[in-house]
Protein backbone atom coordinates (compact mmCIF):
# COMPACT_ATOMS: atom_id res chain seq x y z
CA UNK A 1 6.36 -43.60 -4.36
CA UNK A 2 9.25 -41.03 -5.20
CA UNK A 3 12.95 -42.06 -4.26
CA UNK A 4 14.79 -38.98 -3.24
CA UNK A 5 18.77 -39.41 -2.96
CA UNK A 6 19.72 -40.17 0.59
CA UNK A 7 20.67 -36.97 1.45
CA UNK A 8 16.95 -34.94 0.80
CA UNK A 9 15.57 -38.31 2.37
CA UNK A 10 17.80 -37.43 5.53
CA UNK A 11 17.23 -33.46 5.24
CA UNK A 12 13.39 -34.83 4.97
CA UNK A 13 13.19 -36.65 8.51
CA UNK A 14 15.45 -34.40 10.23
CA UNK A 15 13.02 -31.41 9.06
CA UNK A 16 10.09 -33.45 10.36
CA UNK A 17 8.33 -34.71 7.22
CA UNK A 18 6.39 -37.73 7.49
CA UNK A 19 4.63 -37.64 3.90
CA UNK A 20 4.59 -35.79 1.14
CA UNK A 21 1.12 -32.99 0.82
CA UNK A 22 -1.17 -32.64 -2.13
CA UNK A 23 0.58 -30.30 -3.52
CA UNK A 24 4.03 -31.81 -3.55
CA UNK A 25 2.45 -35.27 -4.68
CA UNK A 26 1.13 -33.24 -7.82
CA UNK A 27 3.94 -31.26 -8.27
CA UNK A 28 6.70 -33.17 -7.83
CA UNK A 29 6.78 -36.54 -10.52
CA UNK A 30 5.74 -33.62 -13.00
CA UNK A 31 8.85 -31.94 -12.45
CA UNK A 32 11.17 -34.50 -11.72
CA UNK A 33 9.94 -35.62 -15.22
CA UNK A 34 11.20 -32.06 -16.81
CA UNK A 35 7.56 -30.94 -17.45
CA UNK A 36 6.27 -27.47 -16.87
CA UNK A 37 3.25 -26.68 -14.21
CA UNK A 38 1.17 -23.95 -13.71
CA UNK A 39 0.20 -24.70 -10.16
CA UNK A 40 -2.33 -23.24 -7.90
CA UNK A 41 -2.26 -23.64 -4.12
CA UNK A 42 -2.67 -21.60 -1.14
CA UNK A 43 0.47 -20.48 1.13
CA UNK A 44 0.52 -22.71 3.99
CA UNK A 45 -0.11 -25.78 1.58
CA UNK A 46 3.71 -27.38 1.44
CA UNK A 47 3.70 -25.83 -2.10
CA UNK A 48 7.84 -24.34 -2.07
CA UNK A 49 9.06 -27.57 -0.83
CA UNK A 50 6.96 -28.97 -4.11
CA UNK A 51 9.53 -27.21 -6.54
CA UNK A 52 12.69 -27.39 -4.01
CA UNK A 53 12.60 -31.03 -3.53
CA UNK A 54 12.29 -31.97 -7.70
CA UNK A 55 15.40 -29.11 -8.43
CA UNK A 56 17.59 -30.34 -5.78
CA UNK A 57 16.79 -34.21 -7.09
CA UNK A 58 17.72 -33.10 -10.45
CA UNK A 59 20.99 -31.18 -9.03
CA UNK A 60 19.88 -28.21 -11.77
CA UNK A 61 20.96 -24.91 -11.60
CA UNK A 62 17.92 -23.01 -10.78
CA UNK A 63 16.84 -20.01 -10.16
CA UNK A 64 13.15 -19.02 -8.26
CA UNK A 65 11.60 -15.47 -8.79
CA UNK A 66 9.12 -14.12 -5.91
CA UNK A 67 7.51 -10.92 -5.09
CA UNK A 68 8.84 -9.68 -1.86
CA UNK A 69 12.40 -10.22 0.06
CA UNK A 70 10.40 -12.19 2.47
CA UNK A 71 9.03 -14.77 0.90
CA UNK A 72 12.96 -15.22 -1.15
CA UNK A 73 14.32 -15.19 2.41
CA UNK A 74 12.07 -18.18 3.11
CA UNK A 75 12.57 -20.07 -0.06
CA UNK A 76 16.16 -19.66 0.16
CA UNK A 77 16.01 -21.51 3.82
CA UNK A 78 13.92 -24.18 2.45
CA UNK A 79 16.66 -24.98 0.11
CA UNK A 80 18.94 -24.94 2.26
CA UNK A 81 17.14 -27.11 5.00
CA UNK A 82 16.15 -29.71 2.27
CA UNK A 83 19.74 -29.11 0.57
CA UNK A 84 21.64 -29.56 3.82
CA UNK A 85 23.19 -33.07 2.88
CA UNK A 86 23.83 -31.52 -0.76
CA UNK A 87 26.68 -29.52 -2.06
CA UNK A 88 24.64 -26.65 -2.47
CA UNK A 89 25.01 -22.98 -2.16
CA UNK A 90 21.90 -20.77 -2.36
CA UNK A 91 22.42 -16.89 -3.55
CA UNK A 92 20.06 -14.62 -2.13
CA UNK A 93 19.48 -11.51 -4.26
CA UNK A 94 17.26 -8.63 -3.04
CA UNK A 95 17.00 -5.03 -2.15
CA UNK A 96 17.49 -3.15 0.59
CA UNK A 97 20.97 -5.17 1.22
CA UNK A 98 24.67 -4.45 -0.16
CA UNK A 99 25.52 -5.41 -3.51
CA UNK A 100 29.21 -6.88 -2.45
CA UNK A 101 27.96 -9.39 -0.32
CA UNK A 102 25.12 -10.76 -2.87
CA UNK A 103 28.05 -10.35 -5.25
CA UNK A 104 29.97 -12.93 -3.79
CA UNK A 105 27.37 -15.29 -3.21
CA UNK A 106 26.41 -15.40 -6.91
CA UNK A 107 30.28 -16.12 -7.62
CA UNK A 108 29.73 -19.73 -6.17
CA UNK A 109 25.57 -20.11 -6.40
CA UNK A 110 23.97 -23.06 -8.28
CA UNK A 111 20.79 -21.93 -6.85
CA UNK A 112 19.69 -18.44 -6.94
CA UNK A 113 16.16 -16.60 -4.86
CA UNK A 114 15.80 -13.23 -5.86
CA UNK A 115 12.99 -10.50 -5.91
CA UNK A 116 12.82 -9.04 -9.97
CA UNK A 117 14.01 -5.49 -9.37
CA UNK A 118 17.09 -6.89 -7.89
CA UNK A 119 17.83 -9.53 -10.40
CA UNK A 120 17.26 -7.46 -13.08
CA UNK A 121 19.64 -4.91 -11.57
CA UNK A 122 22.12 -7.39 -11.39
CA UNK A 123 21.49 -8.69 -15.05
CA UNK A 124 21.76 -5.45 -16.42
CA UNK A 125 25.64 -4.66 -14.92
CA UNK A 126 26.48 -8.62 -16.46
CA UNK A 127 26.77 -10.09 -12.79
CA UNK A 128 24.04 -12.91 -13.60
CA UNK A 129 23.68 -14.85 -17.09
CA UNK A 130 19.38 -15.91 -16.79
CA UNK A 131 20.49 -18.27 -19.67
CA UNK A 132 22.24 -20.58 -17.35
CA UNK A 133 19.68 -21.45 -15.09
CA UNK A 134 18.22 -25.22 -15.55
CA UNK A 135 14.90 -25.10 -13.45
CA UNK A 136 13.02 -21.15 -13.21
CA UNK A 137 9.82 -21.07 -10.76
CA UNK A 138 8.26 -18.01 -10.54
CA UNK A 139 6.10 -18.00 -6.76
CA UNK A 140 3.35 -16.13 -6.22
CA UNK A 141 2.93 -15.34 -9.78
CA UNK A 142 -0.69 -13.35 -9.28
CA UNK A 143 1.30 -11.31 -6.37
CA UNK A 144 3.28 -10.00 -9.26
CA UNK A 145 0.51 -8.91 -10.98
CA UNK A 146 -0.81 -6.92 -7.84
CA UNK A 147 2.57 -5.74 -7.60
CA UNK A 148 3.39 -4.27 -10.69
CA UNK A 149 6.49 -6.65 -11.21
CA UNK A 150 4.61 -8.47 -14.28
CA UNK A 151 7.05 -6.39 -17.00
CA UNK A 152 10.06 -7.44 -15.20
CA UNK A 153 9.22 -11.09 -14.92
CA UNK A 154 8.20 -11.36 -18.47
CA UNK A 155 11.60 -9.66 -18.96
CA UNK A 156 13.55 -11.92 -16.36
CA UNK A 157 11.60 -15.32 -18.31
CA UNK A 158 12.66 -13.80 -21.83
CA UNK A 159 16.27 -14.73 -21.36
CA UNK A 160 15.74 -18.12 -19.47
CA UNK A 161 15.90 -21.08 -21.72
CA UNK A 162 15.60 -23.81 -18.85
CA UNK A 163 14.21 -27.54 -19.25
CA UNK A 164 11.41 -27.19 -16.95
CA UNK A 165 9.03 -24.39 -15.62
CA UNK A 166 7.35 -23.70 -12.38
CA UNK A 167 4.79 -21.39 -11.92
CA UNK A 168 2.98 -21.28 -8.80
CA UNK A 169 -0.17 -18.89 -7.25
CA UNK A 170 -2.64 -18.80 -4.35
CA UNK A 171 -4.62 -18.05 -8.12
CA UNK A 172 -5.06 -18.51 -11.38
CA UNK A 173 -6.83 -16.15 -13.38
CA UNK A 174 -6.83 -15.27 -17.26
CA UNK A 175 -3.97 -13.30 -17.26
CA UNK A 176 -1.80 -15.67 -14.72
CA UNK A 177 -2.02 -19.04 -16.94
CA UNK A 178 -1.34 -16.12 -19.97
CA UNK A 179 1.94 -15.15 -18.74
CA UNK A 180 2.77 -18.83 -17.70
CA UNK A 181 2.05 -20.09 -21.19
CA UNK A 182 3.78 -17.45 -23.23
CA UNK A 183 7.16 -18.98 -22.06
CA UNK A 184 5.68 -22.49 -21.27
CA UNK A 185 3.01 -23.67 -24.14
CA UNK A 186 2.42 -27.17 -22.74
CA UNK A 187 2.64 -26.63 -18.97
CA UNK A 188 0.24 -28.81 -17.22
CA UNK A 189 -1.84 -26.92 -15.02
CA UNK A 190 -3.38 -28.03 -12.00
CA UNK A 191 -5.91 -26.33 -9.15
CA UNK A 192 -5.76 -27.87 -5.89
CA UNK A 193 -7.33 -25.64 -3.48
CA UNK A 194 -10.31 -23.81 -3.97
CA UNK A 195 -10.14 -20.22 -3.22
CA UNK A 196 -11.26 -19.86 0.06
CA UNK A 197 -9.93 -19.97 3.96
CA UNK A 198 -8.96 -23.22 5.42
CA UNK A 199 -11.02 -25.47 6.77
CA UNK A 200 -9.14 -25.45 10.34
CA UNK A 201 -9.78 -22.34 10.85
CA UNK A 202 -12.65 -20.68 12.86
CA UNK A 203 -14.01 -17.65 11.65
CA UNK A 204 -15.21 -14.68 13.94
CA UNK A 205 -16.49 -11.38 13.80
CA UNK A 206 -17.15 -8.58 16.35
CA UNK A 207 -18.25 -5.12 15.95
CA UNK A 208 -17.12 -2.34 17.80
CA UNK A 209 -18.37 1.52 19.00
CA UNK A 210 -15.16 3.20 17.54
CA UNK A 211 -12.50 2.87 15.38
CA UNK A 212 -9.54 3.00 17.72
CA UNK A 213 -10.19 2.90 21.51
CA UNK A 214 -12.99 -0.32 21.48
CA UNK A 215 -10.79 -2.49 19.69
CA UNK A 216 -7.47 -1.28 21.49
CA UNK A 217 -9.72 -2.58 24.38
CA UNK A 218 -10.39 -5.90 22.78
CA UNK A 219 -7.42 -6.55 21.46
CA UNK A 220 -6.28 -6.12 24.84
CA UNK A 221 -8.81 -8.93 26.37
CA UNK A 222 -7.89 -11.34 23.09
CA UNK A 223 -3.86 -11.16 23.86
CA UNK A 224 -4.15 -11.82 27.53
CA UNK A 225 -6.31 -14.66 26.71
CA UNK A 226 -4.03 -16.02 24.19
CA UNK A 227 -0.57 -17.61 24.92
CA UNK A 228 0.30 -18.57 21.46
CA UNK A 229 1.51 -16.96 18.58
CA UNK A 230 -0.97 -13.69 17.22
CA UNK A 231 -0.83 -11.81 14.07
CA UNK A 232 -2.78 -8.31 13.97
CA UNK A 233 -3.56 -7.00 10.75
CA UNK A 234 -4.11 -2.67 10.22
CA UNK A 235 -4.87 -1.40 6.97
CA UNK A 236 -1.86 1.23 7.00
CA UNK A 237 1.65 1.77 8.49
CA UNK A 238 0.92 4.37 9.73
CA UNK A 239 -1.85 2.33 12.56
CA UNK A 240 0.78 -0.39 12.11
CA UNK A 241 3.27 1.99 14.07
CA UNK A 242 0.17 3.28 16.71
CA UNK A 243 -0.73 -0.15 18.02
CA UNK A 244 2.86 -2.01 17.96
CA UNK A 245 3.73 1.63 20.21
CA UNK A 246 0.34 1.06 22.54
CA UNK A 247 0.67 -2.47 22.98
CA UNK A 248 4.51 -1.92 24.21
CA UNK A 249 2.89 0.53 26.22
CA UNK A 250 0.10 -1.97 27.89
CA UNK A 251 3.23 -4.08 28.13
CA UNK A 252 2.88 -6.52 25.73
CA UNK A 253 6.47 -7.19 23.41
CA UNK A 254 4.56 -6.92 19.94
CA UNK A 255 6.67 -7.14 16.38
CA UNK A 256 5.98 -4.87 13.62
CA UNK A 257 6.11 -5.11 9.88
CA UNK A 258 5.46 -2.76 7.11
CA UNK A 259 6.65 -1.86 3.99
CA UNK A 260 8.70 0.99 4.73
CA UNK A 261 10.70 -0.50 7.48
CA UNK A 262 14.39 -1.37 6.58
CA UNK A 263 15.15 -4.94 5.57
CA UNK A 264 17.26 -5.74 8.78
CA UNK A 265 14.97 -4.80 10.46
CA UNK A 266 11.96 -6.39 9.04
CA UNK A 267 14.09 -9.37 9.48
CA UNK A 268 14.82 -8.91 12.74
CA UNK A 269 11.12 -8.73 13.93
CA UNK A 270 10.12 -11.47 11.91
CA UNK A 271 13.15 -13.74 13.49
CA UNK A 272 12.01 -13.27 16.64
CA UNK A 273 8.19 -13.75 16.29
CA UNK A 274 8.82 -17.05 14.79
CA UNK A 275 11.35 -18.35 17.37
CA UNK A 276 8.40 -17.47 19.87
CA UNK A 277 10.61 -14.50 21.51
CA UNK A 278 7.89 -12.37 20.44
CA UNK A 279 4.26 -13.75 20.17
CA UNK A 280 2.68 -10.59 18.42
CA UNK A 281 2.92 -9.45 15.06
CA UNK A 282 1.46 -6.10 14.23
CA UNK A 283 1.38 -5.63 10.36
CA UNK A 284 0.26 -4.47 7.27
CA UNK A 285 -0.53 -6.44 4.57
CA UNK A 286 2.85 -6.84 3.49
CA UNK A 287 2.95 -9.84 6.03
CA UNK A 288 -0.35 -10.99 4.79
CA UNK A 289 1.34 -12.84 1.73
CA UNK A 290 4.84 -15.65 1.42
CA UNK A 291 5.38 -14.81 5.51
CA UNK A 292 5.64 -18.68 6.27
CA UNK A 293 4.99 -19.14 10.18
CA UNK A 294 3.36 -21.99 10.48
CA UNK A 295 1.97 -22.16 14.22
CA UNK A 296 0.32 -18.96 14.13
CA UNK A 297 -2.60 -19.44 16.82
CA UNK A 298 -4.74 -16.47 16.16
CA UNK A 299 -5.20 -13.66 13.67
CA UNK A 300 -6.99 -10.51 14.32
CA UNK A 301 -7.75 -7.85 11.82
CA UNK A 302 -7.95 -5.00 13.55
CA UNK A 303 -8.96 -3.19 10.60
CA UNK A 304 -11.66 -5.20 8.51
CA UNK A 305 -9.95 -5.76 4.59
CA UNK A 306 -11.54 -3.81 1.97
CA UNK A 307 -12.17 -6.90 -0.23
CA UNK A 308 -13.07 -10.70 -0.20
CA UNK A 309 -9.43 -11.33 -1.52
CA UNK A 310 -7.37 -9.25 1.36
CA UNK A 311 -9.89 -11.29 3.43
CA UNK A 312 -8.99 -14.49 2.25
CA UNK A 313 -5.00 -13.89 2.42
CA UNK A 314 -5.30 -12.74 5.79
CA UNK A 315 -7.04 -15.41 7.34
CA UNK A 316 -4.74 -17.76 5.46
CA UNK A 317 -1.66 -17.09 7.94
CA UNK A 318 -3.35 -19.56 10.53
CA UNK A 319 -4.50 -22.55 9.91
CA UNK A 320 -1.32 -24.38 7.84
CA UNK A 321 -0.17 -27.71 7.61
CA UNK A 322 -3.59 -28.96 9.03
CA UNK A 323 -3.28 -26.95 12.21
CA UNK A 324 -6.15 -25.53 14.06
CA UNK A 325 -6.32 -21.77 13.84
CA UNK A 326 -8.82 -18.43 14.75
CA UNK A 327 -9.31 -15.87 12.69
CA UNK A 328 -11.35 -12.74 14.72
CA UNK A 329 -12.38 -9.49 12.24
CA UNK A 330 -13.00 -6.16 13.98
CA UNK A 331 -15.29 -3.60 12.04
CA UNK A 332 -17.48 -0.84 13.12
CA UNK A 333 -21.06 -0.28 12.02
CA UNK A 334 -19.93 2.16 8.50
CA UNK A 335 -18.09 -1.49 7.88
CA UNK A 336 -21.02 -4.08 8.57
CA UNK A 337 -21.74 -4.18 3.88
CA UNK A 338 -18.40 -5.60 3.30
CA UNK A 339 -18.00 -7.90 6.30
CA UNK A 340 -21.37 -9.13 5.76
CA UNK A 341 -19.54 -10.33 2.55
CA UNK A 342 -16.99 -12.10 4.74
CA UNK A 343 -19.57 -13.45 7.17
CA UNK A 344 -21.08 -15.48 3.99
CA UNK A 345 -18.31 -17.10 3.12
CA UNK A 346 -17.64 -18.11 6.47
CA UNK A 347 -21.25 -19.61 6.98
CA UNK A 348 -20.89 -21.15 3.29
CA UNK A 349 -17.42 -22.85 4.85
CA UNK A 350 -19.16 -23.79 7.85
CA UNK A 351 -21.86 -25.85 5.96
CA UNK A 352 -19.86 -27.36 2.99
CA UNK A 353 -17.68 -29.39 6.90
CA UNK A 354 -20.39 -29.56 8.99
């Protein structure tokens, strides 16, 4: 059994956890121990808490690296919910915001979330020494990799000399476990979850006549239907923008995310569809990875994913923490080879529990 101080033990309750997941039970002795891990788990598996609760144990200076402003926005709240007790202040470093304010939140920081183009910014004008940090996790290490952020990681790493490593990633391939063990030889790596959707969650498909107009019509039926929380995946902004404006239109107060909307913003929308003020999400796949709401009800992709992967990350957004969860696939007849791809994975899933 791990004894946290009193104060993450009291963050702990007050956040409602009973008992640790299998992720954090892995994750956690190892680091509290000072030794590296290469970790993969899915989002939605309890796997940030598995590095926050070990650094804020320790008290280290640390500093966590992940792909997209999101997903540092979220990590940064876990530390603070977990941290609340603590004297802790958490630095949040990434684009799209001013460079005073992050400035004076580094000034007083002993834990720092950042996205790499920002840190690096930083780094280069001498407003953040990498050297300092005690505990570095890198999150969503293959994201980087699909990303293009892999150079400035490896960059980022190069001037870390910490006493333990974190590397964590929905997966694990050849070149993920590379990068992890270029800067930590002996971490211990560990696969917990297989690569696949959840088994909570119920897998649907329905074809349509037309790209557009059918589904509108269906999405339609599937909202007013629904009272809990929906995310609707399209496979640009551009359809992103179409169906958040026609589903204001059919009355329905939808939130959008893509990548080219500005930060506050994106924010904003997110804010309110996880307070419930807003129980749509229209997005691209932007929101598809890190975006950590865990009572999503249903997800709909509106637009089938072009691969098995996209698939998989999608239909990952419901389901979490051992909820129940439906995830529905449009696709129209020039669709029905790659879906069919989807459809086997879902009757595979649906054997393997039955």
């Amino acid at each position: 059994m791990i004894s946290f101080d009193e104060g993450i033990r009291r963050a702990l309750t007050e956040a409602g956890y009973s008992k640790l997941t299998p992720v954090q039970e892995r994750a956690v002795p190892l680091l509290l121990q000072n030794k590296s891990v290469i970790i993969q788990a899915k989002t939605g598996s309890g796997k940030t808490a598995s590095y926050v609760l070990p650094l804020l144990q320790l008290r280290y200076t640390s500093l966590v690296v992940t792909p997209t402003r999101e997903l540092a926005g979220q990590v940064s709240e876990e530390f603070k919910k977990l941290g609340k007790h603590m004297n802790i202040n958490v630095a949040t470093i990434i684009g799209g915001v001013g460079y005073t304010s992050q400035l004076n939140e580094l000034r007083n920081a002993n834990v720092v979330v950042g996205t790499p183009g920002r840190l690096l910014d930083l780094w280069t004008k001498d407003k953040i020494d990498f050297s300092s940090f005690e505990g570095v996790v890198v999150d969503e290490v293959d994201r980087m990799f699909d990303m293009g952020f892999v150079e400035d990681v490896r960059m980022i790493l190069g001037h870390t000399s910490p006493k333990v490593f974190g590397f964590f990633s929905a997966t694990v391939p050849p070149e993920v476990e590379s990068l992890a063990r270029e800067f930590a030889k002996c971490a211990e790596l560990i696969k917990l979850d297989e690569y696949k959707p959840v088994e909570q969650v119920e897998q649907r498909f329905v074809e349509t006549r037309n790209d557009w107009t059918d589904k509108v019509t269906k999405l339609k039926d599937l909202i007013r239907n629904n009272r809990g929380k929906i995310i609707v995946f399209t496979r640009t902004k551009e359809r992103a923008r179409m169906l958040h404006s026609s589903l204001w239109d059919l009355g329905y107060r939808a939130s959008v995310m893509y990548g080219d909307l500005p930060q506050s913003k994106r924010e904003q929308n997110l804010r309110l569809f996880r307070e419930g003020k807003r129980n749509i999400l229209v997005s691209t796949d932007l929101a598809s990875r890190g975006i950590d709401v865990i009572d999503v009800d249903l997800v709909i992709n509106f637009d089938a994913p072009r691969d098995l992967e996209t698939y998989i990350h999608r239909v990952g957004r419901t389901g979490r923490m051992g909820r129940n969860g439906i995830a529905l696939t449009f696709y129209t007849g020039r669709e029905r080879s790659i879906v069919s791809r989807m459809k086997e994975l879902a009757n595979k899933l649906e054997k393997e529990t039955a």
